[in-house]
C-alpha atoms as a PDB file:
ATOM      1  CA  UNK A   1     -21.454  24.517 -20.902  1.00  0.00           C
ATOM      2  CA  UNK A   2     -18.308  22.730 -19.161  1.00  0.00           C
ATOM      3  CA  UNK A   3     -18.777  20.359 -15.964  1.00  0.00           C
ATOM      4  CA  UNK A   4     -16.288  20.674 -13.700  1.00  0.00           C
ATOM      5  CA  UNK A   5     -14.776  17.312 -12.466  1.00  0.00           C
ATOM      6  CA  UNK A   6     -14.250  16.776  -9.407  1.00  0.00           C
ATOM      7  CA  UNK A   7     -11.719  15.019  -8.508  1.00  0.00           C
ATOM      8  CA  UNK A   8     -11.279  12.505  -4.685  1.00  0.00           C
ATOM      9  CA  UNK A   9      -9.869  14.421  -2.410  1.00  0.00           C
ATOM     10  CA  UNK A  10      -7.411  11.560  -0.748  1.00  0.00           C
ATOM     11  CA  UNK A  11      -6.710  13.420   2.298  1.00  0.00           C
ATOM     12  CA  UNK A  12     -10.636  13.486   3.219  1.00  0.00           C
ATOM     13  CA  UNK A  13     -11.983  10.416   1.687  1.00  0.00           C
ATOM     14  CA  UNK A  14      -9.056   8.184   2.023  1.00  0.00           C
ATOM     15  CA  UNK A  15      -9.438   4.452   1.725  1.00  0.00           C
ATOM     16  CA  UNK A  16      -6.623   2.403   2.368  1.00  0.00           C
ATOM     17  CA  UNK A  17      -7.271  -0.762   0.849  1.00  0.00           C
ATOM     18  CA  UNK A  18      -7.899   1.781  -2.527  1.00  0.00           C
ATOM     19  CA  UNK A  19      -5.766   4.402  -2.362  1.00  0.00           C
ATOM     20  CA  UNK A  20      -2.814   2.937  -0.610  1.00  0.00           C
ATOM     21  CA  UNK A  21       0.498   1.628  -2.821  1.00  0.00           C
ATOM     22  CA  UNK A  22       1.965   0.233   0.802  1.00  0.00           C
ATOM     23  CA  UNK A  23       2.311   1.538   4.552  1.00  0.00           C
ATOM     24  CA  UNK A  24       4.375   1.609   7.342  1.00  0.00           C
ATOM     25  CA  UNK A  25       3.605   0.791  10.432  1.00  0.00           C
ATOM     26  CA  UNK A  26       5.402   3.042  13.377  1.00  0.00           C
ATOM     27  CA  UNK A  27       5.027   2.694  17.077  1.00  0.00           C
ATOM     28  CA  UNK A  28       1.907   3.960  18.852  1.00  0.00           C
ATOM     29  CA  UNK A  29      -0.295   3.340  16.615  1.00  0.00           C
ATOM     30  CA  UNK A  30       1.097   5.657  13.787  1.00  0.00           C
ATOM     31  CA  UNK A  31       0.603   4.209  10.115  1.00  0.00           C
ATOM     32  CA  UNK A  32       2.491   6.046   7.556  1.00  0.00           C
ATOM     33  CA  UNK A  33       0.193   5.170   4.414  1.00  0.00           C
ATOM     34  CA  UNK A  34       2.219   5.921   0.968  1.00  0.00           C
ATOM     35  CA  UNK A  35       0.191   6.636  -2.084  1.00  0.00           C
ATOM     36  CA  UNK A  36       0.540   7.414  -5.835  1.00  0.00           C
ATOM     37  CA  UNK A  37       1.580  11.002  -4.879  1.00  0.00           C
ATOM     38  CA  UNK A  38       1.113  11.632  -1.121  1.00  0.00           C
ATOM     39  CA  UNK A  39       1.809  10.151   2.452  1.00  0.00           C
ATOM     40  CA  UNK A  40      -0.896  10.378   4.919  1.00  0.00           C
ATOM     41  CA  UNK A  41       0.593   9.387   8.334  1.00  0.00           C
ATOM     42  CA  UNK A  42      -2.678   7.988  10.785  1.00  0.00           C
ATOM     43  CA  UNK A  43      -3.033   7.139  14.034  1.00  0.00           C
ATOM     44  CA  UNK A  44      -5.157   4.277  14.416  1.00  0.00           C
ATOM     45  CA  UNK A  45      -6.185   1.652  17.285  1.00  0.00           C
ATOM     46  CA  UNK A  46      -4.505  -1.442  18.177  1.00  0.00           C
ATOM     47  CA  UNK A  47      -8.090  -3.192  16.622  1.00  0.00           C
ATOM     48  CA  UNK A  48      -8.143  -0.818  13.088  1.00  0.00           C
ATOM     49  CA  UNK A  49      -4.001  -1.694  13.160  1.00  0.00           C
ATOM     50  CA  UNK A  50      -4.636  -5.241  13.667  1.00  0.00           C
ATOM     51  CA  UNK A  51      -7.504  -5.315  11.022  1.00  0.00           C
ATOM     52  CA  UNK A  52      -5.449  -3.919   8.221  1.00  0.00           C
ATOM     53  CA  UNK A  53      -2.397  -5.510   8.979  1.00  0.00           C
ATOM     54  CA  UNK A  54      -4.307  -9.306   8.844  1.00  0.00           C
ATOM     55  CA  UNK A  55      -5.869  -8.235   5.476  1.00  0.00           C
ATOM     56  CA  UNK A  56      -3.834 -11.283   3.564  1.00  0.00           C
ATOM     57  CA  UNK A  57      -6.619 -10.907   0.768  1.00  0.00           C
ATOM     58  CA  UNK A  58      -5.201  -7.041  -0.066  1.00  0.00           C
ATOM     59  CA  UNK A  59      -1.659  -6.087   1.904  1.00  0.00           C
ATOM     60  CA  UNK A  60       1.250  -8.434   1.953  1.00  0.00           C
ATOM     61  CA  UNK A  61       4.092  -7.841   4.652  1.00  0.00           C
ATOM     62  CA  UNK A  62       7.363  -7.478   2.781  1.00  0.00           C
ATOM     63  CA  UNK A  63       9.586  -6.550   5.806  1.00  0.00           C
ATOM     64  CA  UNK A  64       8.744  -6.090   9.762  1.00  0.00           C
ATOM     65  CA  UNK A  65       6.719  -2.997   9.364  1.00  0.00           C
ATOM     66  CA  UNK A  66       6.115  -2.590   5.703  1.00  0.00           C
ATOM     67  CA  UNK A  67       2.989  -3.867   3.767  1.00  0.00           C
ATOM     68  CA  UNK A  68       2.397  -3.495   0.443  1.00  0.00           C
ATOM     69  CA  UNK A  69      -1.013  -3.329  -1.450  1.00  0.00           C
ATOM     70  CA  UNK A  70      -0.618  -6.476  -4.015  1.00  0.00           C
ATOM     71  CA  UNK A  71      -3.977  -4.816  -5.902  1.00  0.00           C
ATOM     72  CA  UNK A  72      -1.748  -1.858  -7.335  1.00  0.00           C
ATOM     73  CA  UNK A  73       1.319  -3.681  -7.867  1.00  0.00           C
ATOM     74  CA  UNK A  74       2.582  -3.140 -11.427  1.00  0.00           C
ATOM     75  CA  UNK A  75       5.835  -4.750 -11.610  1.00  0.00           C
ATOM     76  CA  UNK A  76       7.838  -7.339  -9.386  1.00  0.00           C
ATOM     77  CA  UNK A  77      11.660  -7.325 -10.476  1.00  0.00           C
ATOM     78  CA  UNK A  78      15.292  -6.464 -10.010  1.00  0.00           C
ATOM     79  CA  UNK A  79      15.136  -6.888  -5.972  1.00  0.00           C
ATOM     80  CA  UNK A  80      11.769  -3.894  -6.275  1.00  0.00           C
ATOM     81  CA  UNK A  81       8.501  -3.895  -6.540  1.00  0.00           C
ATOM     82  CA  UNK A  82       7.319  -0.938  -8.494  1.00  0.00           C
ATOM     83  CA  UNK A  83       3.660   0.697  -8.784  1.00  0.00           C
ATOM     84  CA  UNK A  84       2.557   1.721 -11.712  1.00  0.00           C
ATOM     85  CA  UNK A  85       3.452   5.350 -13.405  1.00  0.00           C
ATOM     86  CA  UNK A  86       4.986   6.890  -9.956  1.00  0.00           C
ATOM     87  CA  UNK A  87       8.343   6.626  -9.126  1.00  0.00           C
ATOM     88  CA  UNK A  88       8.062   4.804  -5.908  1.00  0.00           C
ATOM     89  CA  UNK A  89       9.658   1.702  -5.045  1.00  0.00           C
ATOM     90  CA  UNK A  90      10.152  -1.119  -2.326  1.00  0.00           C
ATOM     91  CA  UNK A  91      13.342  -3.208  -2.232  1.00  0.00           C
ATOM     92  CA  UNK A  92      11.829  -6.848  -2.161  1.00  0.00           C
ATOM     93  CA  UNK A  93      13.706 -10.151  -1.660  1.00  0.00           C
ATOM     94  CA  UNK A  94      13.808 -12.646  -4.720  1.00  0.00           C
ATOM     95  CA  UNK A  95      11.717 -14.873  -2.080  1.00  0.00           C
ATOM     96  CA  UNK A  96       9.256 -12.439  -1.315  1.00  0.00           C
ATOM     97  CA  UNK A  97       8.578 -11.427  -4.599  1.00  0.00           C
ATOM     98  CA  UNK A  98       7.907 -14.797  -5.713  1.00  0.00           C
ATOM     99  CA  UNK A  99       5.423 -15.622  -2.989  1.00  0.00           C
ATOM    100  CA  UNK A 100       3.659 -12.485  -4.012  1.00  0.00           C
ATOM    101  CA  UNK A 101       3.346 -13.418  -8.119  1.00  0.00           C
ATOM    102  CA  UNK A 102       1.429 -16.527  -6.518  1.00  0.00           C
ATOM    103  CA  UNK A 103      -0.892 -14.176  -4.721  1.00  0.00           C
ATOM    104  CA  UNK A 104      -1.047 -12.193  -8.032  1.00  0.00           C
ATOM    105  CA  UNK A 105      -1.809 -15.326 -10.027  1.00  0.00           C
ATOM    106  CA  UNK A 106      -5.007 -16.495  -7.837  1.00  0.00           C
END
């Protein structure tokens, strides 16, 4: 007898402050959320935006409209930040990465 896993269908269940690597926020209230190996683009209001974008405790803003989720950071180095076993990558400033190892080391 075999039991089927079943595996989190991101696309219906999707949790940012989980799922998410980093986002992007557009205009109008778009939010291009990038994860392990997917982009879910959202439209969200100005209080949901606001909400996850003041989340210091989980997303850290590494450029005007780019957060990144310090959780499932794997790697800060050679002007990047990397995540884990995907291929996806963020340029990052020496100064930015730097502030984020002391968010990492709390």
């Amino acid at each position: 007898m075999t039991v089927a896993l079943q595996e989190k269908n991101v696309y219906e269940d999707f949790e940012p402050h989980q799922d998410t690597l980093f986002f992007k926020v557009g205009s109008h209230g778009l939010i291009s959320f990038h994860g392990r190996n997917y982009n879910i683009k959202k439209r969200l209001s100005s209080d949901e935006r606001n909400r996850i974008m003041a989340d210091s405790a989980t997303f850290f803003r590494v450029s005007s409209d780019c957060y990144v989720n310090v959780k499932n950071i794997t790697t800060l180095g050679e002007n990047h930040i990397f995540f884990g076993d995907t291929t996806k990558r963020l340029s990052c400033s020496q100064r930015k990465q730097q502030m984020i190892r002391q968010l990492i080391d709390k």
